[in-house]
C-alpha atoms as a PDB file:
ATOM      1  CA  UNK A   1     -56.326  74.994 -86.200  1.00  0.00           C
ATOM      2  CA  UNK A   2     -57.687  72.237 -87.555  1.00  0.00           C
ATOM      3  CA  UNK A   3     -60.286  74.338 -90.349  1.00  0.00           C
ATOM      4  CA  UNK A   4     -57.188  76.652 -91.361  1.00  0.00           C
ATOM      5  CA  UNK A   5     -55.051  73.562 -91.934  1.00  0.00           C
ATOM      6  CA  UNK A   6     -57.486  72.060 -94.282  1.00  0.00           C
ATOM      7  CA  UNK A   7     -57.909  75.457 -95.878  1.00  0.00           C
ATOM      8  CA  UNK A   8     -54.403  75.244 -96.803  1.00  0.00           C
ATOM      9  CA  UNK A   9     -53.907  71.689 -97.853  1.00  0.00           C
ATOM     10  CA  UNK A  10     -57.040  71.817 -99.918  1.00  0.00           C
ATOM     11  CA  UNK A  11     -55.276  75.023-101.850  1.00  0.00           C
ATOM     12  CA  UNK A  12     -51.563  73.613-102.086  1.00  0.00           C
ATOM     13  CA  UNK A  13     -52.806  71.423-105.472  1.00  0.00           C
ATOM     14  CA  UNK A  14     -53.576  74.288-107.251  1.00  0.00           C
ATOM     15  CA  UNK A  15     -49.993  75.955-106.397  1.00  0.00           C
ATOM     16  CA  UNK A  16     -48.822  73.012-107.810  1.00  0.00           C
ATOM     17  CA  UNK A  17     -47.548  71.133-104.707  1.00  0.00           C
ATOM     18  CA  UNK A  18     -48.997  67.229-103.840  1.00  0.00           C
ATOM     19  CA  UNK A  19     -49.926  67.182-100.795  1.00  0.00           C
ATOM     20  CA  UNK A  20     -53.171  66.460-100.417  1.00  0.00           C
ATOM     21  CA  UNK A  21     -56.114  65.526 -96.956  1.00  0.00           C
ATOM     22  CA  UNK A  22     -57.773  62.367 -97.049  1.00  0.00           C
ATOM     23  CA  UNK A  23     -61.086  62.577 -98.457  1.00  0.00           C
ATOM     24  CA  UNK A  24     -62.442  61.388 -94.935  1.00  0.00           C
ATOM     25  CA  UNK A  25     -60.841  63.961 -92.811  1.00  0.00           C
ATOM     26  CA  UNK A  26     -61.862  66.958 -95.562  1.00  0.00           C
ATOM     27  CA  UNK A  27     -65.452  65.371 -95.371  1.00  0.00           C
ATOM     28  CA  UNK A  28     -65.550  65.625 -91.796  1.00  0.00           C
ATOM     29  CA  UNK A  29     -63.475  69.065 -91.315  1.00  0.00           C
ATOM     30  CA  UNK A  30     -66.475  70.073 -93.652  1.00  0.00           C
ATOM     31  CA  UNK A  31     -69.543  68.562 -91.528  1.00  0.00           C
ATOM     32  CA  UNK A  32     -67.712  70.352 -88.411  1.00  0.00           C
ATOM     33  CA  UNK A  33     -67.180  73.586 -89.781  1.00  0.00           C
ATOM     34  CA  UNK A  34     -69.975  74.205 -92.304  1.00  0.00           C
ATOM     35  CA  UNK A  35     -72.180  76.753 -91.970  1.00  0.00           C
ATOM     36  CA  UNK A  36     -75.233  77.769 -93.770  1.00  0.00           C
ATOM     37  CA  UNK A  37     -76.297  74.613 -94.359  1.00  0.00           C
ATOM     38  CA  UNK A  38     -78.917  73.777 -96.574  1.00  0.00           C
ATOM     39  CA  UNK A  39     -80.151  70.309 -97.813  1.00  0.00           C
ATOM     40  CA  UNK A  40     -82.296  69.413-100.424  1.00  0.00           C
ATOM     41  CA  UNK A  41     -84.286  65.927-100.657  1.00  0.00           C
ATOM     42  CA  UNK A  42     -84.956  65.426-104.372  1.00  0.00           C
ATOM     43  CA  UNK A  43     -87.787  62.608-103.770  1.00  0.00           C
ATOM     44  CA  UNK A  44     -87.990  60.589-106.489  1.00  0.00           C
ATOM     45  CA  UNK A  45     -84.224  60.476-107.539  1.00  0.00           C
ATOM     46  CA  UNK A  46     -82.949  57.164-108.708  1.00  0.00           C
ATOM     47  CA  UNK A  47     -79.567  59.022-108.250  1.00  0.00           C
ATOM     48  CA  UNK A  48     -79.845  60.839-105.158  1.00  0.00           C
ATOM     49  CA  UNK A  49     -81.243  60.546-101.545  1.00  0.00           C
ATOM     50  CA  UNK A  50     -79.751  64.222-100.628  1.00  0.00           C
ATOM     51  CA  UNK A  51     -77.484  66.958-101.354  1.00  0.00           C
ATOM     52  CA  UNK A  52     -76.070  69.130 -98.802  1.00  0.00           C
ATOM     53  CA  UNK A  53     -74.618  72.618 -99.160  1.00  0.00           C
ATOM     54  CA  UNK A  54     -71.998  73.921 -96.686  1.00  0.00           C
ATOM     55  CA  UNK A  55     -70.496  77.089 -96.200  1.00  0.00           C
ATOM     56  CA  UNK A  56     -66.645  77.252 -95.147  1.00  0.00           C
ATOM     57  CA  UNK A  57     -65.196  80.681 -94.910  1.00  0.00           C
ATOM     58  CA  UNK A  58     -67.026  82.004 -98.011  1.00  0.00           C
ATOM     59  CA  UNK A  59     -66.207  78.805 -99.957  1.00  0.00           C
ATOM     60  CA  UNK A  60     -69.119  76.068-100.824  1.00  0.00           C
ATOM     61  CA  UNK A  61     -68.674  72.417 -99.859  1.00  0.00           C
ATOM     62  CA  UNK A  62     -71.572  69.987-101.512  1.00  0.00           C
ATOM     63  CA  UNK A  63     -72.311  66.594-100.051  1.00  0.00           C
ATOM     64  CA  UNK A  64     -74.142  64.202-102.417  1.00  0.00           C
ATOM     65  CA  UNK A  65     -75.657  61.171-101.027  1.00  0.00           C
ATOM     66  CA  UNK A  66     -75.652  58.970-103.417  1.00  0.00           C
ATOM     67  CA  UNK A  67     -77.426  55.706-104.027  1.00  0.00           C
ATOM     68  CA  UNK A  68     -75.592  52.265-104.809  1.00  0.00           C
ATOM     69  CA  UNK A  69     -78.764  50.834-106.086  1.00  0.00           C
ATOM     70  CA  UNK A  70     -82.632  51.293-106.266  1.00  0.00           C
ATOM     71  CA  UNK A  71     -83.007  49.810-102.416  1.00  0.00           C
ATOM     72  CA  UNK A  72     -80.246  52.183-100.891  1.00  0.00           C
ATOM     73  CA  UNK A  73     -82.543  54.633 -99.039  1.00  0.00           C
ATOM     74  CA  UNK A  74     -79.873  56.104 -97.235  1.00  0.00           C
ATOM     75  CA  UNK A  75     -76.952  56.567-100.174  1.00  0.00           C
ATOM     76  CA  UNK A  76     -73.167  57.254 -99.877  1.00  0.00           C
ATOM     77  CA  UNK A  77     -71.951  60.923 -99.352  1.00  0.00           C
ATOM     78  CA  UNK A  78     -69.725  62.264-101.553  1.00  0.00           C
ATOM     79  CA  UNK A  79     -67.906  65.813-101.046  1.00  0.00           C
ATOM     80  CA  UNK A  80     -67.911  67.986-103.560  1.00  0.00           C
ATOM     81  CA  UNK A  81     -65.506  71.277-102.878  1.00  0.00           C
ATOM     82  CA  UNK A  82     -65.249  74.911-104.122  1.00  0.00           C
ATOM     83  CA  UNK A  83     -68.945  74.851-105.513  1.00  0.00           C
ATOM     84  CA  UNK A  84     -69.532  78.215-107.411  1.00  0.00           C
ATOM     85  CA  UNK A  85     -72.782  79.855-105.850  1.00  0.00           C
ATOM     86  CA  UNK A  86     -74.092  79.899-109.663  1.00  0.00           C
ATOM     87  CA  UNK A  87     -73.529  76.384-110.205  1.00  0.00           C
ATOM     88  CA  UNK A  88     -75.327  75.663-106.615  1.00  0.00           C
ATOM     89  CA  UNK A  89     -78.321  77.733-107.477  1.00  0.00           C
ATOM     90  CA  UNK A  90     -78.583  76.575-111.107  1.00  0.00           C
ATOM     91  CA  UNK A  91     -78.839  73.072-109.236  1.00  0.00           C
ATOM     92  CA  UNK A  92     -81.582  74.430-106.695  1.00  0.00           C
ATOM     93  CA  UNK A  93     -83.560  75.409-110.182  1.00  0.00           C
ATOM     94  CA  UNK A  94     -82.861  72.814-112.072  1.00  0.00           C
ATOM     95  CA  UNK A  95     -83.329  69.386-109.813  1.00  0.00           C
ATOM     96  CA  UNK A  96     -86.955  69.430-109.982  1.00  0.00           C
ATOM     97  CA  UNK A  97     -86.717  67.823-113.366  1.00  0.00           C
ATOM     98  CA  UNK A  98     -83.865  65.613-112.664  1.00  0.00           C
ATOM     99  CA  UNK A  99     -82.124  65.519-110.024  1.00  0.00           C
ATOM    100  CA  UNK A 100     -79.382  63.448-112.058  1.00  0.00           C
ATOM    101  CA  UNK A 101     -78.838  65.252-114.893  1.00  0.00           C
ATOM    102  CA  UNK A 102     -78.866  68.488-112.800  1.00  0.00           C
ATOM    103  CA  UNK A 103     -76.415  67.210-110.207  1.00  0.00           C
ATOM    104  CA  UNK A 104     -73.909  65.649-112.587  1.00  0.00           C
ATOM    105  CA  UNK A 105     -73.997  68.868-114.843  1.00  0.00           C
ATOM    106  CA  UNK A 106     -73.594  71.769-111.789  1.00  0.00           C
ATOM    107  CA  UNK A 107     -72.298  69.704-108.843  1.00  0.00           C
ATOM    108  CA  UNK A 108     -70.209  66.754-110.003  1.00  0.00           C
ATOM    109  CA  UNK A 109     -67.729  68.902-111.638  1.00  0.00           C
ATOM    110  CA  UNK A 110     -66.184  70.105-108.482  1.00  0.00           C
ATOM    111  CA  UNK A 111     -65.089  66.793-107.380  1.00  0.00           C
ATOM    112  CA  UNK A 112     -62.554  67.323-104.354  1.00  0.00           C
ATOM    113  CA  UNK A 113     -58.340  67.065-104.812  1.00  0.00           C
ATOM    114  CA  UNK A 114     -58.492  64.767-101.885  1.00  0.00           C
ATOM    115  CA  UNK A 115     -57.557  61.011-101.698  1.00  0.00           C
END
């Protein structure tokens, strides 16, 4: 009940209609419901302490964890909704060199309609 109303909510921006989930409850609808998870650790980052990929019903959800300052080892996540699985694997490629510049060109982009 709860995945199919987010589903819907999530979609009713782009008909043009306000309503809109807290940013919270998508982020944990998201952590509940994902599937295929996988995370990557770019170690190193002065951005980044982790991105997670989730799965929803063929849609990709992207948590970045991101850091506040040089002595945040833990970071702030950040949902990041209706990834495109080209964007997501260009990201996979391309963090090795910088996780940053990689995560802000393919990832940040699909910043959620949420409040």
């Amino acid at each position: 009940m709860k995945l199919s109303l987010f589903l819907s909510i999530m979609c009713l921006p782009l008909l043009g209609l306000a309503q809109k989930i807290s940013c919270q409850e998508a982020y944990e609808i998201v952590l509940e419901y994902g599937e295929n998870k996988r995370t990557i650790t770019p170690y190193g980052s002065s951005m980044l302490t982790k991105v997670v990929k989730y799965e929803v019903d063929g849609t990709l959800y992207v948590v970045g964890y991101i850091k506040k300052n040089d002595y945040d080892f833990k970071g702030s996540p950040y949902l990041f909704c209706g990834v495109s699985r080209y964007d997501w694997n260009s990201f996979t490629y391309n963090y090795i060199n910088s996780a940053g510049e990689a995560f802000h060109k393919y990832i940040f982009p699909y910043k959620c309609d949420c409040y």
